[in-house]
PDB file of N, CA and C in Angstrom:
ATOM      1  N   UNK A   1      59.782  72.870 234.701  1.00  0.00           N
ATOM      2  CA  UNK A   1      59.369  74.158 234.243  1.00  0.00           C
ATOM      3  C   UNK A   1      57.845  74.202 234.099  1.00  0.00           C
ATOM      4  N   UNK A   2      57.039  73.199 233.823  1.00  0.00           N
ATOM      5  CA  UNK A   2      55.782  73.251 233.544  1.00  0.00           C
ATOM      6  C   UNK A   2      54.735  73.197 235.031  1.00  0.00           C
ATOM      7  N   UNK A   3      55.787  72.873 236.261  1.00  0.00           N
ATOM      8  CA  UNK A   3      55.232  72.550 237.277  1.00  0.00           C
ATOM      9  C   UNK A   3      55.098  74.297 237.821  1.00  0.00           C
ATOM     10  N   UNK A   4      56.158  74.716 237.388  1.00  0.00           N
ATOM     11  CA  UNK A   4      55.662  76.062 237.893  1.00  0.00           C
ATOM     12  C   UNK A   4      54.501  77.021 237.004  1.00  0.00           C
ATOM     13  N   UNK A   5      54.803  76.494 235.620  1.00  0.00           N
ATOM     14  CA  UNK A   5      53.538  76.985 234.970  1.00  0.00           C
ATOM     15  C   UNK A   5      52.380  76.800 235.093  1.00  0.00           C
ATOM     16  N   UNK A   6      52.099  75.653 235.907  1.00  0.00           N
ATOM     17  CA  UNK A   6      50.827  75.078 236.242  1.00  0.00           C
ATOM     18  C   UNK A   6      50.488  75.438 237.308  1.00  0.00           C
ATOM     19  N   UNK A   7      51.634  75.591 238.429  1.00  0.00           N
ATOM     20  CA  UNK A   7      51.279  76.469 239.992  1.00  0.00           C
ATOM     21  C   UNK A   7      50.596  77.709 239.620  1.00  0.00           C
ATOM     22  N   UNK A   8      50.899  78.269 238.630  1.00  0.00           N
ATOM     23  CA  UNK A   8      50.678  79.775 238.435  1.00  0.00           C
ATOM     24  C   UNK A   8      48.661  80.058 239.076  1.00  0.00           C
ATOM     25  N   UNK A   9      48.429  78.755 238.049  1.00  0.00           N
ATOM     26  CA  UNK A   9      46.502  79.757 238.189  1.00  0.00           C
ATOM     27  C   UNK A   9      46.379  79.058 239.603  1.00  0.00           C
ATOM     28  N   UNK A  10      47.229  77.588 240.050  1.00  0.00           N
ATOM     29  CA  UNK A  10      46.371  77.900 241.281  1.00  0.00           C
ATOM     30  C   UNK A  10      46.452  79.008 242.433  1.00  0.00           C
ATOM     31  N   UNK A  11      47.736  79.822 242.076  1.00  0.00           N
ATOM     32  CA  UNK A  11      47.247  80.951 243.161  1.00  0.00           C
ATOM     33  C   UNK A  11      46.086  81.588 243.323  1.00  0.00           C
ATOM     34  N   UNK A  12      45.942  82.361 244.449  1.00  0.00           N
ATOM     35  CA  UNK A  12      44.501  83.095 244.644  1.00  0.00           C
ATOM     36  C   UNK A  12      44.408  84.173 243.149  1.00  0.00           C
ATOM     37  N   UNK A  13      43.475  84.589 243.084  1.00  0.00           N
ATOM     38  CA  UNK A  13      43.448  85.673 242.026  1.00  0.00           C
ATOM     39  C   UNK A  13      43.557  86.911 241.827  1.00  0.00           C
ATOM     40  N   UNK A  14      43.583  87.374 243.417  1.00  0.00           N
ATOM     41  CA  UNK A  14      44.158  88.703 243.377  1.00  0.00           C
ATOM     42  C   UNK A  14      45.853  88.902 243.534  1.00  0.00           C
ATOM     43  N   UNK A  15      46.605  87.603 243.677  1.00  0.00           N
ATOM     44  CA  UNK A  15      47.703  87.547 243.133  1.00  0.00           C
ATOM     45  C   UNK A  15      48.371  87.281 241.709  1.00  0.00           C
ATOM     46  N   UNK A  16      49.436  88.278 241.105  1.00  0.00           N
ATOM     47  CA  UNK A  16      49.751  87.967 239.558  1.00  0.00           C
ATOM     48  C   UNK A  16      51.024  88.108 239.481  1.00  0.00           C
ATOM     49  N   UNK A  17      51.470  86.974 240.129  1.00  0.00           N
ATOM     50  CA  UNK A  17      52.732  86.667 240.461  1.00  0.00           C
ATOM     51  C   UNK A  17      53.187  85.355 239.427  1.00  0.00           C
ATOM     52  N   UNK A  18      52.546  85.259 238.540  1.00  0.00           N
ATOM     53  CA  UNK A  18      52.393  84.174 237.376  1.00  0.00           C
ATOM     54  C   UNK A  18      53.247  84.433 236.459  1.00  0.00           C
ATOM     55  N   UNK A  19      53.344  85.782 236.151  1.00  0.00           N
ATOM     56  CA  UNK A  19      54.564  86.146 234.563  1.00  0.00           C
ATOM     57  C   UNK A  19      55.630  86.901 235.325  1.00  0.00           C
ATOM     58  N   UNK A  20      55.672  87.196 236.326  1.00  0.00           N
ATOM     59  CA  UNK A  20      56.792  87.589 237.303  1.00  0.00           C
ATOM     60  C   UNK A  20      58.100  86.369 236.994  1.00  0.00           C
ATOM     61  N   UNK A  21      57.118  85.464 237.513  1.00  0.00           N
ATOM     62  CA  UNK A  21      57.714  84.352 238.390  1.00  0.00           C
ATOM     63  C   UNK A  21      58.230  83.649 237.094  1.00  0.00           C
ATOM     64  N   UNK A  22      57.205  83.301 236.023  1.00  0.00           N
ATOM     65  CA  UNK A  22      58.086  83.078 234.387  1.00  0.00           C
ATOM     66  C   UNK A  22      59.379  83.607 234.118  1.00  0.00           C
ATOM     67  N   UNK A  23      58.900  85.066 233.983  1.00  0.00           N
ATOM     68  CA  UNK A  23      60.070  86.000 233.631  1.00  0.00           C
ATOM     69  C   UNK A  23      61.553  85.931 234.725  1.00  0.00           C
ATOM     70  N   UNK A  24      61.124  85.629 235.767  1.00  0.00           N
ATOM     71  CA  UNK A  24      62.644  85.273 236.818  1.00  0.00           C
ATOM     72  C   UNK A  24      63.183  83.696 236.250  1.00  0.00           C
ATOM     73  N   UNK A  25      62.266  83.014 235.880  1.00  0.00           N
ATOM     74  CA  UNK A  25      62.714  81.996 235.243  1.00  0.00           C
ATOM     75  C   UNK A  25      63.628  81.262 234.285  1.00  0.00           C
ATOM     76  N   UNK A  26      62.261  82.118 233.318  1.00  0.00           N
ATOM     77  CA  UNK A  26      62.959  81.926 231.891  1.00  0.00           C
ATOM     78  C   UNK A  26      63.679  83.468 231.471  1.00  0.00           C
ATOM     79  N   UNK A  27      63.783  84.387 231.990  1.00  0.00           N
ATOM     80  CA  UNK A  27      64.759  85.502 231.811  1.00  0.00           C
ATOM     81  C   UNK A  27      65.977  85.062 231.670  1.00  0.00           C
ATOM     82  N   UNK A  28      66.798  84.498 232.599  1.00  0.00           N
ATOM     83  CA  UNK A  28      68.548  84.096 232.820  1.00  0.00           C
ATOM     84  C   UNK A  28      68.420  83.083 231.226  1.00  0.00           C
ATOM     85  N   UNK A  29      68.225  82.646 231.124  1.00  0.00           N
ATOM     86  CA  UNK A  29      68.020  81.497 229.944  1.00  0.00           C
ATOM     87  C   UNK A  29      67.893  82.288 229.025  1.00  0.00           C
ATOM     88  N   UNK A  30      67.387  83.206 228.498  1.00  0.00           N
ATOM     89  CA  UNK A  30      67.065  84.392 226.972  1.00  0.00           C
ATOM     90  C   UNK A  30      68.149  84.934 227.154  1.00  0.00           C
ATOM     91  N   UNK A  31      68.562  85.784 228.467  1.00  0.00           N
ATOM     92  CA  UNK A  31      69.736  86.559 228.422  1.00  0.00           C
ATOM     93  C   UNK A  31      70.999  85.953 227.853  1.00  0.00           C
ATOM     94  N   UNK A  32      71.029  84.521 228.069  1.00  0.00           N
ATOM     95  CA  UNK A  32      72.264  83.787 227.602  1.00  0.00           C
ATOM     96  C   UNK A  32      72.038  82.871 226.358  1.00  0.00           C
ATOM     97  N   UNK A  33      70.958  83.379 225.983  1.00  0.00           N
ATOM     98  CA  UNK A  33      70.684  82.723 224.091  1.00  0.00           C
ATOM     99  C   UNK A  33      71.315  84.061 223.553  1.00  0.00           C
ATOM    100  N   UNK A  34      70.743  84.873 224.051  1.00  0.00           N
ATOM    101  CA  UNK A  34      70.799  86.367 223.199  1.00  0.00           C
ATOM    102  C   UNK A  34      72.556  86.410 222.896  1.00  0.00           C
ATOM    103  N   UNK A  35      73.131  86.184 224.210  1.00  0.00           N
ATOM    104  CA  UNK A  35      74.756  86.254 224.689  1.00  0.00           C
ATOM    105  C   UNK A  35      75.409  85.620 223.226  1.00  0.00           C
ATOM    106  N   UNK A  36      74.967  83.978 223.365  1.00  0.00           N
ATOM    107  CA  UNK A  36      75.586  82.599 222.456  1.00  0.00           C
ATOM    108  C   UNK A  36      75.019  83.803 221.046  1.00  0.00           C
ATOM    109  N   UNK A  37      73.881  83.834 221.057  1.00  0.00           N
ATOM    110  CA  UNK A  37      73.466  84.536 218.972  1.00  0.00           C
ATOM    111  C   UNK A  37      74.805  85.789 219.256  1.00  0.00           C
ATOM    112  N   UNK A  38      74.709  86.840 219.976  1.00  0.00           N
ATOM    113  CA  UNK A  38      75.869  87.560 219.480  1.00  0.00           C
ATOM    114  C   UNK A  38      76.920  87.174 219.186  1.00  0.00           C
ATOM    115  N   UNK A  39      77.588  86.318 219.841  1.00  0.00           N
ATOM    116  CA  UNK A  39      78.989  86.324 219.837  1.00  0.00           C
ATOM    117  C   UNK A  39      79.457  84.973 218.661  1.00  0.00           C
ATOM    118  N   UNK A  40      77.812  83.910 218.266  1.00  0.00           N
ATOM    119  CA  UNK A  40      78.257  83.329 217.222  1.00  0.00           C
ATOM    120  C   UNK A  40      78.025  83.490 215.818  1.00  0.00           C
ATOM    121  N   UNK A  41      76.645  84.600 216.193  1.00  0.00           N
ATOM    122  CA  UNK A  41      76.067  84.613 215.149  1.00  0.00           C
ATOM    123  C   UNK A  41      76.551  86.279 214.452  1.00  0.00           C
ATOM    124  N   UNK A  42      75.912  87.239 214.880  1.00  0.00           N
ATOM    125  CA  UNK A  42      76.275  88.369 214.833  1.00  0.00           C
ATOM    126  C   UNK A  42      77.176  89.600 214.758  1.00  0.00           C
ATOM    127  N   UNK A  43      78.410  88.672 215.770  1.00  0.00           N
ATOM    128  CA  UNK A  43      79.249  89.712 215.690  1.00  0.00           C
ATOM    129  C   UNK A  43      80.649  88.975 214.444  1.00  0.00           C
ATOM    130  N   UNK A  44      80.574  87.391 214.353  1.00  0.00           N
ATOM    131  CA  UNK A  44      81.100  87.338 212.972  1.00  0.00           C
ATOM    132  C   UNK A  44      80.738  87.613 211.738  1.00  0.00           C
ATOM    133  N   UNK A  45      79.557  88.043 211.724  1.00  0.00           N
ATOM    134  CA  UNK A  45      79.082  88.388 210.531  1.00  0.00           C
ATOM    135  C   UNK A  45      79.351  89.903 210.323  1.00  0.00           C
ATOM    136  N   UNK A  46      79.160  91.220 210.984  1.00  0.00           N
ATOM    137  CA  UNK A  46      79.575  91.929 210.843  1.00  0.00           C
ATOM    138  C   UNK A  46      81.249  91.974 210.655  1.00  0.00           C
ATOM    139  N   UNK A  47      82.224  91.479 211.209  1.00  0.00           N
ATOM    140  CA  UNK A  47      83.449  91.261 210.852  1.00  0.00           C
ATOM    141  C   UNK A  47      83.354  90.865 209.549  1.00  0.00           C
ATOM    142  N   UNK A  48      83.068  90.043 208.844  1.00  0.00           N
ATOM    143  CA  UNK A  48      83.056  89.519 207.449  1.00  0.00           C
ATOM    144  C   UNK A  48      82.403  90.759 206.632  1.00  0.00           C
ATOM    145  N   UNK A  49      81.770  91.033 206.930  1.00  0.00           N
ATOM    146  CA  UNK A  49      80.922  92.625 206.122  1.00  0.00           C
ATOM    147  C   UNK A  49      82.125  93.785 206.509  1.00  0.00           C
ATOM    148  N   UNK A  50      83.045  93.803 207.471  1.00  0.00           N
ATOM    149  CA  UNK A  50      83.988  94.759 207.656  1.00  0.00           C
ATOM    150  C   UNK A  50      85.141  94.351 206.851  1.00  0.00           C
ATOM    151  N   UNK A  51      85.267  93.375 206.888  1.00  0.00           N
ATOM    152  CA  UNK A  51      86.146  92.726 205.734  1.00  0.00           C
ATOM    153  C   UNK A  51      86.365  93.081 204.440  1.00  0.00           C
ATOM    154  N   UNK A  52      84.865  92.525 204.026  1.00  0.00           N
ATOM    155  CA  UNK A  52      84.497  92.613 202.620  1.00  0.00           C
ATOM    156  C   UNK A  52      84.995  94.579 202.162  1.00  0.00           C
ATOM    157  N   UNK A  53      83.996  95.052 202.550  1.00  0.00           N
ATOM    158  CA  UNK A  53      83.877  96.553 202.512  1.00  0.00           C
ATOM    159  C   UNK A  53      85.329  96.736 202.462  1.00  0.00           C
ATOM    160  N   UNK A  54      86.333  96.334 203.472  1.00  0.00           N
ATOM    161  CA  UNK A  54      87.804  97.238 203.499  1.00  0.00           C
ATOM    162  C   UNK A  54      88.458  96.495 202.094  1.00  0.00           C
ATOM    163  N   UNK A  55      87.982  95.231 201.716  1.00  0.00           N
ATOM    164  CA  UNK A  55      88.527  94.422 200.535  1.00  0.00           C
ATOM    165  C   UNK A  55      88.512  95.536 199.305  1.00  0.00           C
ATOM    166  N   UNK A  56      87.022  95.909 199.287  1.00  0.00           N
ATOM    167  CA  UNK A  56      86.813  96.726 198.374  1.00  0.00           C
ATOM    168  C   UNK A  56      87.503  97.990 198.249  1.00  0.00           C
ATOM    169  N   UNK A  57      87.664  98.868 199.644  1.00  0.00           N
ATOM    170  CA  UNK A  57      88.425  99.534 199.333  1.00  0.00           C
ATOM    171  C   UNK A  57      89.439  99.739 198.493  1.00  0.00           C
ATOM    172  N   UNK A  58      90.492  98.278 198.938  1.00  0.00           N
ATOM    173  CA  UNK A  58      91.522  98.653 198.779  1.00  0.00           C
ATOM    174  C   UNK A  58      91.920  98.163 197.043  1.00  0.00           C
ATOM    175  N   UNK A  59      90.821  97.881 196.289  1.00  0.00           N
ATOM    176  CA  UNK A  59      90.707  97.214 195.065  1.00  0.00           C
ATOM    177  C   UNK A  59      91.150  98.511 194.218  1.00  0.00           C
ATOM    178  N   UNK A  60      92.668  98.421 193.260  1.00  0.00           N
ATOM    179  CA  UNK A  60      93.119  99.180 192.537  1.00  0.00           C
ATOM    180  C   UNK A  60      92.688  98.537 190.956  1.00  0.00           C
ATOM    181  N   UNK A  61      92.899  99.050 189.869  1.00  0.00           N
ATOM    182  CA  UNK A  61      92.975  99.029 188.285  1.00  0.00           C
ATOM    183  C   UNK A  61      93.616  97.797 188.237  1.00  0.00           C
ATOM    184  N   UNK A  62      93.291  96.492 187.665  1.00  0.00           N
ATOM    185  CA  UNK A  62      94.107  95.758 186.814  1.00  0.00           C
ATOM    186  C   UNK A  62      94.635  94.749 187.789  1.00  0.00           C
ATOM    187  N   UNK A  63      93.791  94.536 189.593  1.00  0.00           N
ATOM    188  CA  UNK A  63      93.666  93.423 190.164  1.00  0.00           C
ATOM    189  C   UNK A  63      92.668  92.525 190.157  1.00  0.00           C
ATOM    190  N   UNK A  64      93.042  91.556 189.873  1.00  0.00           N
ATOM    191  CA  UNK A  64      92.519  90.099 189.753  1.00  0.00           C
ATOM    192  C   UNK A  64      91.715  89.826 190.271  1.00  0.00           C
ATOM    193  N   UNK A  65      90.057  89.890 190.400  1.00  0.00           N
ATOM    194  CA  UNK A  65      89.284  89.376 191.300  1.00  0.00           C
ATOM    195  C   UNK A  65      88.562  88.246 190.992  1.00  0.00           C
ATOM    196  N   UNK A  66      87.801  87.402 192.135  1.00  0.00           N
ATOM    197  CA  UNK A  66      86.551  86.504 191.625  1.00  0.00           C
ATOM    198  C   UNK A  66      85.823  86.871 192.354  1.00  0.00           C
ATOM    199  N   UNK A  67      84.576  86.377 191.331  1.00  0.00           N
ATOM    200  CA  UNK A  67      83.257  86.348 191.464  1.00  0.00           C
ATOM    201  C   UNK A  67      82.447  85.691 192.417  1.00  0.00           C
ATOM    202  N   UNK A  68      80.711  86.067 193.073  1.00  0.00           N
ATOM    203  CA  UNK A  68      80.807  84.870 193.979  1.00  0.00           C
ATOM    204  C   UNK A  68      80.147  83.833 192.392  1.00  0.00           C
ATOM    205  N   UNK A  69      79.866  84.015 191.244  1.00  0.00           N
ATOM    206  CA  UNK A  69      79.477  83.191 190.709  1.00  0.00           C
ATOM    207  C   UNK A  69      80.673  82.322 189.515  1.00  0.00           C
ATOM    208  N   UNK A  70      81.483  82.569 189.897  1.00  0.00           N
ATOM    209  CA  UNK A  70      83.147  81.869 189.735  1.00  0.00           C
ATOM    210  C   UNK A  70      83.716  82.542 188.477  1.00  0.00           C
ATOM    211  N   UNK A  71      82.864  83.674 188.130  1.00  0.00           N
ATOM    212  CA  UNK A  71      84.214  85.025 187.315  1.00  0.00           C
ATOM    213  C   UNK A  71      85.099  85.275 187.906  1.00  0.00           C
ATOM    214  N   UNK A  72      86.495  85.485 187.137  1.00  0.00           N
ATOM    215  CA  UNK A  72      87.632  85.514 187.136  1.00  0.00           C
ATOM    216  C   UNK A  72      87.425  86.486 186.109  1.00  0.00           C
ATOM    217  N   UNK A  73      88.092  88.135 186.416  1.00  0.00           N
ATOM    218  CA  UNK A  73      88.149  89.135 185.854  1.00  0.00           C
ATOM    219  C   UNK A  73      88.736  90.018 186.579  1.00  0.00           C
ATOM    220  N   UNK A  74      89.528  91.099 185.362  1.00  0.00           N
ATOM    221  CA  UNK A  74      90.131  92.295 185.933  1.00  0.00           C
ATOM    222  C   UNK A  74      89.561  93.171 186.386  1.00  0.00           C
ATOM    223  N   UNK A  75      89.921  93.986 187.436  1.00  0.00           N
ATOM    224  CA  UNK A  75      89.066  95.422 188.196  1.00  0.00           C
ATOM    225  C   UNK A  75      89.292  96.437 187.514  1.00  0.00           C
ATOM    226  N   UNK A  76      88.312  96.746 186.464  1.00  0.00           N
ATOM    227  CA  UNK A  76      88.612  98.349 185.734  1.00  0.00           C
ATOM    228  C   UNK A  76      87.942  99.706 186.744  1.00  0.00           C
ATOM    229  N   UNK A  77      87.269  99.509 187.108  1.00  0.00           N
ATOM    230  CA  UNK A  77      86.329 100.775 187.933  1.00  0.00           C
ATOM    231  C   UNK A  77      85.384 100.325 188.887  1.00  0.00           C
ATOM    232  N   UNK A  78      85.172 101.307 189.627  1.00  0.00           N
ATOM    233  CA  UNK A  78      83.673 101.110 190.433  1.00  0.00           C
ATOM    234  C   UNK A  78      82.922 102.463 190.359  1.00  0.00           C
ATOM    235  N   UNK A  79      81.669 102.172 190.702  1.00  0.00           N
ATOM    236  CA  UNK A  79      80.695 103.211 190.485  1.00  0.00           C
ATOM    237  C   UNK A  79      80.757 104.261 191.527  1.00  0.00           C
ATOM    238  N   UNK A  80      80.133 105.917 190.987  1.00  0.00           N
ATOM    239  CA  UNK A  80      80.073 106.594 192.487  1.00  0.00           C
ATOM    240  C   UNK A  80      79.956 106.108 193.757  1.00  0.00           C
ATOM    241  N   UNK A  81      78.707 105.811 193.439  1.00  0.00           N
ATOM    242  CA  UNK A  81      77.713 105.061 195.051  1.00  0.00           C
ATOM    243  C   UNK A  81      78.736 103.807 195.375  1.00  0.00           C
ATOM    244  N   UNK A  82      79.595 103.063 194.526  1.00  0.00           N
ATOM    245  CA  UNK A  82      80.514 102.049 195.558  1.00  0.00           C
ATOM    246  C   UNK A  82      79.423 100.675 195.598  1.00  0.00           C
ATOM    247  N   UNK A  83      78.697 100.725 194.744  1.00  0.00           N
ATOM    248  CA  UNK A  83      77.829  99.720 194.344  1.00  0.00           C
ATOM    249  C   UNK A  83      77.608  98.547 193.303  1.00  0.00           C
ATOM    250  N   UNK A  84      78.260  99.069 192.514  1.00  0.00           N
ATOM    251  CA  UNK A  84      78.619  98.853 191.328  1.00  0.00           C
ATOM    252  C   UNK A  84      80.309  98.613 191.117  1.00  0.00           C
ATOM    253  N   UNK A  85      80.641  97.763 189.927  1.00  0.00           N
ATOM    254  CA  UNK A  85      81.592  96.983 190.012  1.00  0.00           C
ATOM    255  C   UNK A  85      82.164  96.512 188.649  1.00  0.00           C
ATOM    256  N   UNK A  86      82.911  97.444 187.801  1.00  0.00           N
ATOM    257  CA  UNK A  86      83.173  96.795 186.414  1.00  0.00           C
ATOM    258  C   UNK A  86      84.472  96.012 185.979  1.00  0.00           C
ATOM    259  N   UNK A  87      84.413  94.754 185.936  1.00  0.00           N
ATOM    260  CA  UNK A  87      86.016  93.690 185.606  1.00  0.00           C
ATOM    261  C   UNK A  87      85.943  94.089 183.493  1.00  0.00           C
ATOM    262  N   UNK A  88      86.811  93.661 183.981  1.00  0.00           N
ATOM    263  CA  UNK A  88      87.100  93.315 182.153  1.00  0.00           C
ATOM    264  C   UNK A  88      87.348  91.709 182.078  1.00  0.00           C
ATOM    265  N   UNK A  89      86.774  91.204 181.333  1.00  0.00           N
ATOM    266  CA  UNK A  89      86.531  89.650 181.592  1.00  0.00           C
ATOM    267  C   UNK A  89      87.676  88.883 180.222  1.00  0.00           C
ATOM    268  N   UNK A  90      87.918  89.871 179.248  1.00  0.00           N
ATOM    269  CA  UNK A  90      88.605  89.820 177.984  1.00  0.00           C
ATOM    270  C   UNK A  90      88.582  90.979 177.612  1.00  0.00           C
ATOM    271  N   UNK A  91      89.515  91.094 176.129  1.00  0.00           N
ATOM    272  CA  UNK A  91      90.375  92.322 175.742  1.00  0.00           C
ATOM    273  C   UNK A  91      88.997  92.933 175.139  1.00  0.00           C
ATOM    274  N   UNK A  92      87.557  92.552 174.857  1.00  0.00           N
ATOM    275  CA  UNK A  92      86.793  93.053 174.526  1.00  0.00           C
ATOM    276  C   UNK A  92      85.214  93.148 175.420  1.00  0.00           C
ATOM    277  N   UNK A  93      85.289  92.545 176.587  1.00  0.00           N
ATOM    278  CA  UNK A  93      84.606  91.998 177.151  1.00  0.00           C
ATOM    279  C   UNK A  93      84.500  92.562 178.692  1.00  0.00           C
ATOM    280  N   UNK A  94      83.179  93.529 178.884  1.00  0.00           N
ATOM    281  CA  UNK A  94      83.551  94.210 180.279  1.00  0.00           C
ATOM    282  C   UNK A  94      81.806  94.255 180.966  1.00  0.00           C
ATOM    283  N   UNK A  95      82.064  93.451 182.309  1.00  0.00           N
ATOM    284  CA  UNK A  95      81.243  92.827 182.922  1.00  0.00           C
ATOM    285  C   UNK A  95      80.548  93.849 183.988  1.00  0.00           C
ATOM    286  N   UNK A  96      79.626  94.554 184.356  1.00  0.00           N
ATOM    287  CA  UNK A  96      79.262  95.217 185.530  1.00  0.00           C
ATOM    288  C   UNK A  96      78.710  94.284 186.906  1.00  0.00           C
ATOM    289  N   UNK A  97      79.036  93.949 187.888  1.00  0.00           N
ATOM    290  CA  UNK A  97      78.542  93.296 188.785  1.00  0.00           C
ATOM    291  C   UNK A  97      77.937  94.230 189.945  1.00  0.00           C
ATOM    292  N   UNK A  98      77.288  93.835 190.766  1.00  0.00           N
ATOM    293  CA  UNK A  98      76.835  94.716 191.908  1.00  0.00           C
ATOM    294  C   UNK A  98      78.463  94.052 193.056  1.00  0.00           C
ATOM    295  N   UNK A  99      78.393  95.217 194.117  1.00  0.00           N
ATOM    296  CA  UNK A  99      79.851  94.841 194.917  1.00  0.00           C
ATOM    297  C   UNK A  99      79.816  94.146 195.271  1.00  0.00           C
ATOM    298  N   UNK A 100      78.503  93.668 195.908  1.00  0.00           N
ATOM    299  CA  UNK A 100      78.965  92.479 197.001  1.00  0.00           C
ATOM    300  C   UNK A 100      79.226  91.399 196.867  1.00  0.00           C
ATOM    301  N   UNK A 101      78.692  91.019 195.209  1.00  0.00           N
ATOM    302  CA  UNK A 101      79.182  89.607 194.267  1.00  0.00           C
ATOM    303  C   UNK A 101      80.708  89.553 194.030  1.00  0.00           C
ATOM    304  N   UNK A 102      81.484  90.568 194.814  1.00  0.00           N
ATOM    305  CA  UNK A 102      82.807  90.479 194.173  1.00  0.00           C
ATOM    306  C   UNK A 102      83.386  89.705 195.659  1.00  0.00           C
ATOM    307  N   UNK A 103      84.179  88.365 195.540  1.00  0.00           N
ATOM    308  CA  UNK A 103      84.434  87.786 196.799  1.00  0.00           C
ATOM    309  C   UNK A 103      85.726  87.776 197.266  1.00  0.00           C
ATOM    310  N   UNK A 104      86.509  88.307 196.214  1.00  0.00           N
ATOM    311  CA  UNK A 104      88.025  87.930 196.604  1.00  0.00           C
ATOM    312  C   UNK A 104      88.893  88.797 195.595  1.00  0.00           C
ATOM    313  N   UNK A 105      89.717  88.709 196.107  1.00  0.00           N
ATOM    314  CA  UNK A 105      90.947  89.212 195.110  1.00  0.00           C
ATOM    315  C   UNK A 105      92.183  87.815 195.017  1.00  0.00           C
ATOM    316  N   UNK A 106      92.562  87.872 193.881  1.00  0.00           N
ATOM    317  CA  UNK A 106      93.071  86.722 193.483  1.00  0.00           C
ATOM    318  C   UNK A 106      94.523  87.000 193.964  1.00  0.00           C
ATOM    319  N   UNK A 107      95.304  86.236 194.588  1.00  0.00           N
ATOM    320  CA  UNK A 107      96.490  86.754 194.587  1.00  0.00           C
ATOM    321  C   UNK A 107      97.686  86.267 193.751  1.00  0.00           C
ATOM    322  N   UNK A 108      98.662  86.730 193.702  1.00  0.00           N
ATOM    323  CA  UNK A 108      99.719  86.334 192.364  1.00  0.00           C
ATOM    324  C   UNK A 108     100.272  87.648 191.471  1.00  0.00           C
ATOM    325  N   UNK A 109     100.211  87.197 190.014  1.00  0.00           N
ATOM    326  CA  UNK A 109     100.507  87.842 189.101  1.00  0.00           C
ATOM    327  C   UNK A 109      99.067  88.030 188.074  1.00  0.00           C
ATOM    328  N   UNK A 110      99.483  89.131 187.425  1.00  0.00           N
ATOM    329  CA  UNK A 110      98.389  90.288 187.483  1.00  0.00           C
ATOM    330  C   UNK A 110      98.519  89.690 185.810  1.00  0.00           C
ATOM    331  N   UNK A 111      97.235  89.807 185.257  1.00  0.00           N
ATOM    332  CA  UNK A 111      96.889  88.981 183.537  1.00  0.00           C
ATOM    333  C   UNK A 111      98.340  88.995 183.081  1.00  0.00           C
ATOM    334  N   UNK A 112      98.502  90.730 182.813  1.00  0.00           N
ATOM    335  CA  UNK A 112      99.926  91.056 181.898  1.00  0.00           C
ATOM    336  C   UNK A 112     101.253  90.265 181.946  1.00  0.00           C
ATOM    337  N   UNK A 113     101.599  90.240 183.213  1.00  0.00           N
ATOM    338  CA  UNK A 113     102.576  88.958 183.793  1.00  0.00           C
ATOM    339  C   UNK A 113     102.668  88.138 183.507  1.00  0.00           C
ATOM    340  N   UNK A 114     101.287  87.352 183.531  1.00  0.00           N
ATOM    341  CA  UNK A 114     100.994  85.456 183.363  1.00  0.00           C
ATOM    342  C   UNK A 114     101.040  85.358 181.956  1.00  0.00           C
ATOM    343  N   UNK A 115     100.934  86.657 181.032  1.00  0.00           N
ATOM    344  CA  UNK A 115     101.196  86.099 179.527  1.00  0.00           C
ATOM    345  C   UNK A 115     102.279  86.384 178.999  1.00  0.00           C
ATOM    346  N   UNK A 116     103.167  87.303 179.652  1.00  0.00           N
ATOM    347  CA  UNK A 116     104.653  87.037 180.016  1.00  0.00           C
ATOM    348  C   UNK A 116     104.979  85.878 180.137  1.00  0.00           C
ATOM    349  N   UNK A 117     104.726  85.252 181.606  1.00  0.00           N
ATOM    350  CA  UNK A 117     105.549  83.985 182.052  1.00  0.00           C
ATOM    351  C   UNK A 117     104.846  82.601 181.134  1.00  0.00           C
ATOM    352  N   UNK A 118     103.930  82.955 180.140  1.00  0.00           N
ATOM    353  CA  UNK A 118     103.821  81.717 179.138  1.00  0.00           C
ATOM    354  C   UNK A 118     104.189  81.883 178.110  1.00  0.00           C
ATOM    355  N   UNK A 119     104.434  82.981 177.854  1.00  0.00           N
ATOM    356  CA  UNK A 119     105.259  82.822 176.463  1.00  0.00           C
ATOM    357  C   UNK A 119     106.997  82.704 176.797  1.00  0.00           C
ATOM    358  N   UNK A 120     107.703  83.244 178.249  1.00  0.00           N
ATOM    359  CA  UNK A 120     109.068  82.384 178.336  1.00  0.00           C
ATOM    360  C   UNK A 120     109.209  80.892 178.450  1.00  0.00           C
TER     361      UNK A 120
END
């Protein structure tokens, strides 16, 4: 690759066939970095952001979520804007997070249940 970079100035000088001749080069090679970043980088990440977002949707009253900072709390509300994010963390205790800190929904049985099934 450098042999052609180095051919470049000795052409005459009214030829500028120098970044042509790069660009036919190293073009096919960018086109297929660009290819590998979409398809490893980019387009799973938007899937995971399509994810997340439909997660949120579907987040009703009194499901179980965690935190990305390892809260474990109930889903009481979310804000207009869908930005905002309030668990109840205890019977007195109610946490606002921003959405995107919310990572999961827990699956199982819902608080009320689990203090059911410990006191049988």
């Amino acid at each position: 690759m450098l042999i052609i970079a180095d051919a470049a100035p000795q052409q005459g000088a009214g030829e500028g066939g120098g970044f042509l001749q790069l660009l036919i080069v190293f073009g096919p090679m960018i086109a297929i970095f660009l290819l590998i970043n979409y398809f490893l980088v980019t387009r799973p990440q938007q899937r995971q952001q399509d994810r997340h977002s439909e997660m949120l949707g579907r987040l009703k009253k009194n499901d179980r979520v965690l935190t990305a900072g390892g809260i474990i709390g109930t889903f009481v509300s979310m804000s207009e804007d869908k930005s905002e994010v309030t668990l109840r963390v205890d019977d007195n205790s109610r946490l606002k997070f921003r959405a995107e800190y919310v990572r999961g929904v827990l699956d199982g049985e819902t608080p009320d249940s689990a203090e059911g099934a410990k006191s049988a």
